[in-house]
N, C-alpha and C. Protein backbone atom coordinates (compact mmCIF):
# COMPACT_ATOMS: atom_id res chain seq x y z
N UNK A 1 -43.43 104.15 -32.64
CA UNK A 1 -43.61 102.79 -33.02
C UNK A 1 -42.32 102.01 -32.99
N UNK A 2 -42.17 101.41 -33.97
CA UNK A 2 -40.88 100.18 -33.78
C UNK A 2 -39.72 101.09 -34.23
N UNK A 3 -39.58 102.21 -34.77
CA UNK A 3 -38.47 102.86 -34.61
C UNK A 3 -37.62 103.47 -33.34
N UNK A 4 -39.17 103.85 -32.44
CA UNK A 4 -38.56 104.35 -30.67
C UNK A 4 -38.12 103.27 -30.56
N UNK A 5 -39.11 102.09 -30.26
CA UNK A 5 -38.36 100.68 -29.91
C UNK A 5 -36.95 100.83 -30.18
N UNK A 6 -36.59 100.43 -31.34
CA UNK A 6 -35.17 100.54 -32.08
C UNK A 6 -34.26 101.25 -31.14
N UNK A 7 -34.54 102.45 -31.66
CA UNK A 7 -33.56 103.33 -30.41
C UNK A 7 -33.28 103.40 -29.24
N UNK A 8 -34.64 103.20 -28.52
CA UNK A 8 -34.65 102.48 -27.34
C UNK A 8 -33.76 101.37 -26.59
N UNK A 9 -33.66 100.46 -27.80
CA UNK A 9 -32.67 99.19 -27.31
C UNK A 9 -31.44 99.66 -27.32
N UNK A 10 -30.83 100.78 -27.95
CA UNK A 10 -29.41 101.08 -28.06
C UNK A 10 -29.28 101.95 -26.79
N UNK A 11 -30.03 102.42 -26.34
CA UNK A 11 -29.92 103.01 -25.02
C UNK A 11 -29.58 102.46 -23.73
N UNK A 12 -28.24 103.07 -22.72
CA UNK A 12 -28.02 102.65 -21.69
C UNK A 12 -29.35 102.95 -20.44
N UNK A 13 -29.67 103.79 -20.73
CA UNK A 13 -30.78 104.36 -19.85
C UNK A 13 -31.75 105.35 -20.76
N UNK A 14 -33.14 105.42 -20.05
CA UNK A 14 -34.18 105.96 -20.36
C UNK A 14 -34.59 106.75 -19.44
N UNK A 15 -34.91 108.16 -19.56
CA UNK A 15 -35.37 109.25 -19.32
C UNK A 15 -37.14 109.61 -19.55
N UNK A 16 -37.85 109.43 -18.69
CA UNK A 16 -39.40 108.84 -19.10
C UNK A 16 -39.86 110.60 -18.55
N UNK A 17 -39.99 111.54 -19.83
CA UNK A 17 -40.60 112.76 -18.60
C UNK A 17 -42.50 113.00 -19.46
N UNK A 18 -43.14 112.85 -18.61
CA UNK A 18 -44.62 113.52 -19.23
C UNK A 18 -44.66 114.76 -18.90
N UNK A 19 -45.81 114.75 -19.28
CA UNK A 19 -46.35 116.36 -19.03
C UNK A 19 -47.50 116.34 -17.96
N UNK A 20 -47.71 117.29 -17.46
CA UNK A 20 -48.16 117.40 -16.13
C UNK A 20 -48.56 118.39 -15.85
N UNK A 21 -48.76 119.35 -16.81
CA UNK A 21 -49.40 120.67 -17.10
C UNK A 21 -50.86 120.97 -17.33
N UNK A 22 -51.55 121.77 -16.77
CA UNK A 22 -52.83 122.12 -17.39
C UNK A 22 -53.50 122.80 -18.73
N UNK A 23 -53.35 122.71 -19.25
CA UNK A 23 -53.80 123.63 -20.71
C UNK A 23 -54.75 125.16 -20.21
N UNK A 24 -55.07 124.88 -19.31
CA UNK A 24 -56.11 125.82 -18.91
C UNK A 24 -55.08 126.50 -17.99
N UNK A 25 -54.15 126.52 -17.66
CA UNK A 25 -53.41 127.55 -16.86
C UNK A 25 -51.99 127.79 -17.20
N UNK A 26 -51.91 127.00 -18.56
CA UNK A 26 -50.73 127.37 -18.96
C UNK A 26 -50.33 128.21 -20.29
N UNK A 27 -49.48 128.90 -21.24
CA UNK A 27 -49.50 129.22 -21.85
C UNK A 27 -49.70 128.67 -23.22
N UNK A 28 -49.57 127.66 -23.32
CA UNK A 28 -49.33 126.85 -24.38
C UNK A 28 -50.42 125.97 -24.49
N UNK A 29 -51.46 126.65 -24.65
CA UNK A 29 -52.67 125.85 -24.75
C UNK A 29 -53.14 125.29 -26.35
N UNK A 30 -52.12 125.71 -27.16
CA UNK A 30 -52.38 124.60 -28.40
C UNK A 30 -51.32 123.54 -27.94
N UNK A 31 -51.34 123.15 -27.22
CA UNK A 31 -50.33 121.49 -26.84
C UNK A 31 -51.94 120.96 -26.83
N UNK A 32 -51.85 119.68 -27.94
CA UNK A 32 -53.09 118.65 -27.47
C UNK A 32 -52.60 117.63 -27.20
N UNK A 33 -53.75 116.63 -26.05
CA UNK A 33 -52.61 115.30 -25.76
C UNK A 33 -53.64 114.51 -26.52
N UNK A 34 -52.97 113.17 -27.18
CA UNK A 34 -53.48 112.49 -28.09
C UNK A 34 -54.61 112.01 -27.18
N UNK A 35 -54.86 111.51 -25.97
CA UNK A 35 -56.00 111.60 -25.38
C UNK A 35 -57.20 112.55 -24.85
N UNK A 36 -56.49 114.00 -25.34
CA UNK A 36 -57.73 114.66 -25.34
C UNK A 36 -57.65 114.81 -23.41
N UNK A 37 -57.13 114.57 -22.60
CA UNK A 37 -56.81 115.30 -20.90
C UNK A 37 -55.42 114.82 -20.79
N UNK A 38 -55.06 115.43 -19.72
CA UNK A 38 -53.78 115.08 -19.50
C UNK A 38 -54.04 114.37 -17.73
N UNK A 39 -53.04 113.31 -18.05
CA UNK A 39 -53.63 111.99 -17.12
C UNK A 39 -51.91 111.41 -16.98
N UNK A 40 -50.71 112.61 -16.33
CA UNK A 40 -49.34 111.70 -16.37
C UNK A 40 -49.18 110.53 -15.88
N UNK A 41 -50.13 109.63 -14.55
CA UNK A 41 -50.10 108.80 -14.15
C UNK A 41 -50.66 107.73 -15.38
N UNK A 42 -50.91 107.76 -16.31
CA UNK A 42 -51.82 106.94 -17.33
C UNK A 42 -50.77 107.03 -18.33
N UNK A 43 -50.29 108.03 -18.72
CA UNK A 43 -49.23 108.51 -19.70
C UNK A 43 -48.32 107.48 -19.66
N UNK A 44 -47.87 107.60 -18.36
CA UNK A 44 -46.08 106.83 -17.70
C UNK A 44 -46.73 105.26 -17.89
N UNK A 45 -47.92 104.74 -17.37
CA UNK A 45 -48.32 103.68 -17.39
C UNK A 45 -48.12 103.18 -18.78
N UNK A 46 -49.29 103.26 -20.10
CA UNK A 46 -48.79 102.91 -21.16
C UNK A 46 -47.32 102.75 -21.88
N UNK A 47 -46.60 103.87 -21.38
CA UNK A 47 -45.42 103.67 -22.36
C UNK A 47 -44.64 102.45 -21.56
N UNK A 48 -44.51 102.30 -19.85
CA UNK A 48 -44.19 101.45 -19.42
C UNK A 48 -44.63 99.73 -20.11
N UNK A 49 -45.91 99.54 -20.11
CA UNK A 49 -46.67 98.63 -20.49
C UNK A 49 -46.36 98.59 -22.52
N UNK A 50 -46.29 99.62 -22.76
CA UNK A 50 -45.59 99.17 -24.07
C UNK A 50 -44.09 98.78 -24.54
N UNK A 51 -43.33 99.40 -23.69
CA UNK A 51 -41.61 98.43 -23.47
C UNK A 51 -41.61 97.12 -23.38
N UNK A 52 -42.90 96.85 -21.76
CA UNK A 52 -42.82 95.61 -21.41
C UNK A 52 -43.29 94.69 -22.69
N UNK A 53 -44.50 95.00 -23.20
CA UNK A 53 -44.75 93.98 -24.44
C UNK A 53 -43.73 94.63 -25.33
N UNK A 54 -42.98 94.87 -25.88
CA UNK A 54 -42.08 94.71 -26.40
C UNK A 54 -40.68 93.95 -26.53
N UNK A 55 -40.38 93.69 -25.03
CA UNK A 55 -39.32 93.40 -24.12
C UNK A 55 -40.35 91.64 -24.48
N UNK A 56 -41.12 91.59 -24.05
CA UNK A 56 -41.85 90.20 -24.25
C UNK A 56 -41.60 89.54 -25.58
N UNK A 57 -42.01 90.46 -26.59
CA UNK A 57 -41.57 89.78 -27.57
C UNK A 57 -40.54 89.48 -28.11
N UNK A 58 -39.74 90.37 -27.95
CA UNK A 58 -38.04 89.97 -28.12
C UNK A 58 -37.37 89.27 -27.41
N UNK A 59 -37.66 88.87 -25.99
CA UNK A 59 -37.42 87.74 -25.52
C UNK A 59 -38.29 86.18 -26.18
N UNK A 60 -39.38 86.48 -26.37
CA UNK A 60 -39.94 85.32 -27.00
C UNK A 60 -39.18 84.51 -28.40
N UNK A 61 -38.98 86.18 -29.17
CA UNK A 61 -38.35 85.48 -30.51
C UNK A 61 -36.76 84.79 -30.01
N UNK A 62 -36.30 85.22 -29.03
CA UNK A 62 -34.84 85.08 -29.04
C UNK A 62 -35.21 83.69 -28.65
N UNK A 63 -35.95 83.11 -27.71
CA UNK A 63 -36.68 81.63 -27.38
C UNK A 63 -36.92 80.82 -28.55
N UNK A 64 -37.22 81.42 -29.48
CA UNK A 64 -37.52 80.59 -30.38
C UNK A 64 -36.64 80.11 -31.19
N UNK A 65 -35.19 80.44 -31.46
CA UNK A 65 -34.14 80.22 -32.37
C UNK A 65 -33.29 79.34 -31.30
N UNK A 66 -32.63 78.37 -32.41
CA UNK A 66 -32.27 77.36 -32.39
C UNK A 66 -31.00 77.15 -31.51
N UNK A 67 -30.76 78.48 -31.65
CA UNK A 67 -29.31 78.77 -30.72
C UNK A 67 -29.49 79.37 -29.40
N UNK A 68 -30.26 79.46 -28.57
CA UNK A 68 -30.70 79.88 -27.58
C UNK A 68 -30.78 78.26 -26.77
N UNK A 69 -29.13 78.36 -26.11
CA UNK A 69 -29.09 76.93 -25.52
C UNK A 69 -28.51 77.65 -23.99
N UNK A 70 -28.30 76.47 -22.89
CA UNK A 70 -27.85 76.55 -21.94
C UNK A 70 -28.51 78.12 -20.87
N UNK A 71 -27.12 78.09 -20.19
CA UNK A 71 -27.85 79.97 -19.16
C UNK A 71 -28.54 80.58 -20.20
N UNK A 72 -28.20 81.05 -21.83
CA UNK A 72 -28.94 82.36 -21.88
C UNK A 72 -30.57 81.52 -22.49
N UNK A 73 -30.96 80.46 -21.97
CA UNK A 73 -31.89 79.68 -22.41
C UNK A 73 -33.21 80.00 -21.03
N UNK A 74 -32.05 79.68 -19.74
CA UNK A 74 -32.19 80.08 -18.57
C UNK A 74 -32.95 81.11 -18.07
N UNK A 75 -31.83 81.97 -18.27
CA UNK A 75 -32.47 83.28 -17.92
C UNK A 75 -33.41 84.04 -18.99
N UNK A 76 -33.40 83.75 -20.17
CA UNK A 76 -34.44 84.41 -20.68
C UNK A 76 -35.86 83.56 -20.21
N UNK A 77 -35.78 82.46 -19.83
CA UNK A 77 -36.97 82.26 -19.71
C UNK A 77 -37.70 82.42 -18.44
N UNK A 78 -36.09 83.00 -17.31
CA UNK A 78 -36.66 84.05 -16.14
C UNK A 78 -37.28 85.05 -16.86
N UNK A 79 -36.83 85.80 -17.56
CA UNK A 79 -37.20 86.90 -18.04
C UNK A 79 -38.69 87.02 -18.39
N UNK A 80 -38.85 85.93 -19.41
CA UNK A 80 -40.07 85.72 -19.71
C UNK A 80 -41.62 85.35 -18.81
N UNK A 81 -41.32 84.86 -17.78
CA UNK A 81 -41.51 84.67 -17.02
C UNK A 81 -42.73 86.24 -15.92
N UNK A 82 -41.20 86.61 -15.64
CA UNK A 82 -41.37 87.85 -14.88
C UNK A 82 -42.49 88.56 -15.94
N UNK A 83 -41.98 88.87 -17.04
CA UNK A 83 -42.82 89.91 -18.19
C UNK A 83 -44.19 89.51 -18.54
N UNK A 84 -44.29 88.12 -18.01
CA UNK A 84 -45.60 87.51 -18.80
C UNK A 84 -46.74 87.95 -17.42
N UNK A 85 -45.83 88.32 -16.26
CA UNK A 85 -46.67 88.59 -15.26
C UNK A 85 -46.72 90.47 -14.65
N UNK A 86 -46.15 90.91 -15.56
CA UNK A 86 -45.83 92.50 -15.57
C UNK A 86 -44.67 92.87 -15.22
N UNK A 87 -43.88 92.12 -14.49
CA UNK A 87 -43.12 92.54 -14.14
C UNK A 87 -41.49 93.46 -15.25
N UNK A 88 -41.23 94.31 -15.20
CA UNK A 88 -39.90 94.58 -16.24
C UNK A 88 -38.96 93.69 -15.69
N UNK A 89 -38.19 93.35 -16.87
CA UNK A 89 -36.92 92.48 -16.50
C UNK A 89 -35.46 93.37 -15.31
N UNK A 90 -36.05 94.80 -15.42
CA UNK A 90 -35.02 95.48 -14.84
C UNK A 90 -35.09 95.22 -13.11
N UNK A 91 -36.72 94.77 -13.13
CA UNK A 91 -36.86 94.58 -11.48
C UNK A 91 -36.83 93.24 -10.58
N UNK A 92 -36.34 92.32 -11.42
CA UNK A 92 -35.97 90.79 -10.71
C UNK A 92 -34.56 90.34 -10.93
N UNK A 93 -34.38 91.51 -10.32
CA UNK A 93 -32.68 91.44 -9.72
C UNK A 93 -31.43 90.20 -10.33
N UNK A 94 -31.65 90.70 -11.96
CA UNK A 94 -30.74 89.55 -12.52
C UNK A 94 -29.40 89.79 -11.86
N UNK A 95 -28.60 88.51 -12.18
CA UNK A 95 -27.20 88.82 -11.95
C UNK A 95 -26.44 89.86 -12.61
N UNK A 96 -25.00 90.15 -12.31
CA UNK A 96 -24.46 90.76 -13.76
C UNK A 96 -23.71 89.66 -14.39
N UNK A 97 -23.44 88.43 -14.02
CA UNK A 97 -23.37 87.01 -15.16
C UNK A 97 -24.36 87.13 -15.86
N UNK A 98 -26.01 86.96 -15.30
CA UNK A 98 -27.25 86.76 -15.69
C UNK A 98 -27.16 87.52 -16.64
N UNK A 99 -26.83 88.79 -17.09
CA UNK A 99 -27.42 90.35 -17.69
C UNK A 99 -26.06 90.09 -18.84
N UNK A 100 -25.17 89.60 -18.46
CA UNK A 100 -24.19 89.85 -19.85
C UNK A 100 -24.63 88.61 -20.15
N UNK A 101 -25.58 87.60 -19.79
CA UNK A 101 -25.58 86.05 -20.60
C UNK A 101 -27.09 86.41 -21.85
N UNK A 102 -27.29 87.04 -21.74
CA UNK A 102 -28.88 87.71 -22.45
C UNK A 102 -28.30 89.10 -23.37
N UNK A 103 -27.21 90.00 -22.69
CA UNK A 103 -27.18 90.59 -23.52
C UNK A 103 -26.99 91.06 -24.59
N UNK A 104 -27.19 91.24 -25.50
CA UNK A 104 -27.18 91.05 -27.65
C UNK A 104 -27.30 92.51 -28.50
């Protein structure tokens, strides 16, 4: 929950590994997946799709305060933008001006 979040943001990079194993041919068949099959293409999807709304909202709130003037006004609302349409902010090739004017 909002604690991964948390940690998450202090992170230079993310390491995304699922599982991809069968229960039925592997040893470790008390592993349950909270969905009940294992589906890594569905796995990777959600957690992706839960950054992004996350990433959405923290760009939104940063939109909303009073001090959010000029470029980093700019580009977050590239940001916002991109996210409101799926896209992650990591894949519309900000600048590195762009990326240190947003970053907090």
């Amino acid at each position: 929950g909002n604690r991964f979040l948390a940690t998450v943001r202090e992170c230079d990079a993310i390491c995304h590994v699922v599982r991809m194993f069968d229960e039925n041919t592997s040893s470790s068949n008390n592993v349950v997946h909270v969905n009940g099959k294992v589906d890594p293409v569905q796995d990777a999807e959600i957690v992706n799709l839960e950054l992004l709304l996350a990433d959405l909202a923290h760009v939104q709130r940063r939109l909303d305060k009073s001090s959010c003037i000029d470029e980093e006004r700019s580009v977050l609302d590239k940001v916002l933008h991109s996210l409101s349409t799926g896209i992650p902010a990591r894949s519309i090739g900000l600048t590195s001006t762009e990326m240190k004017c947003i970053k907090s």
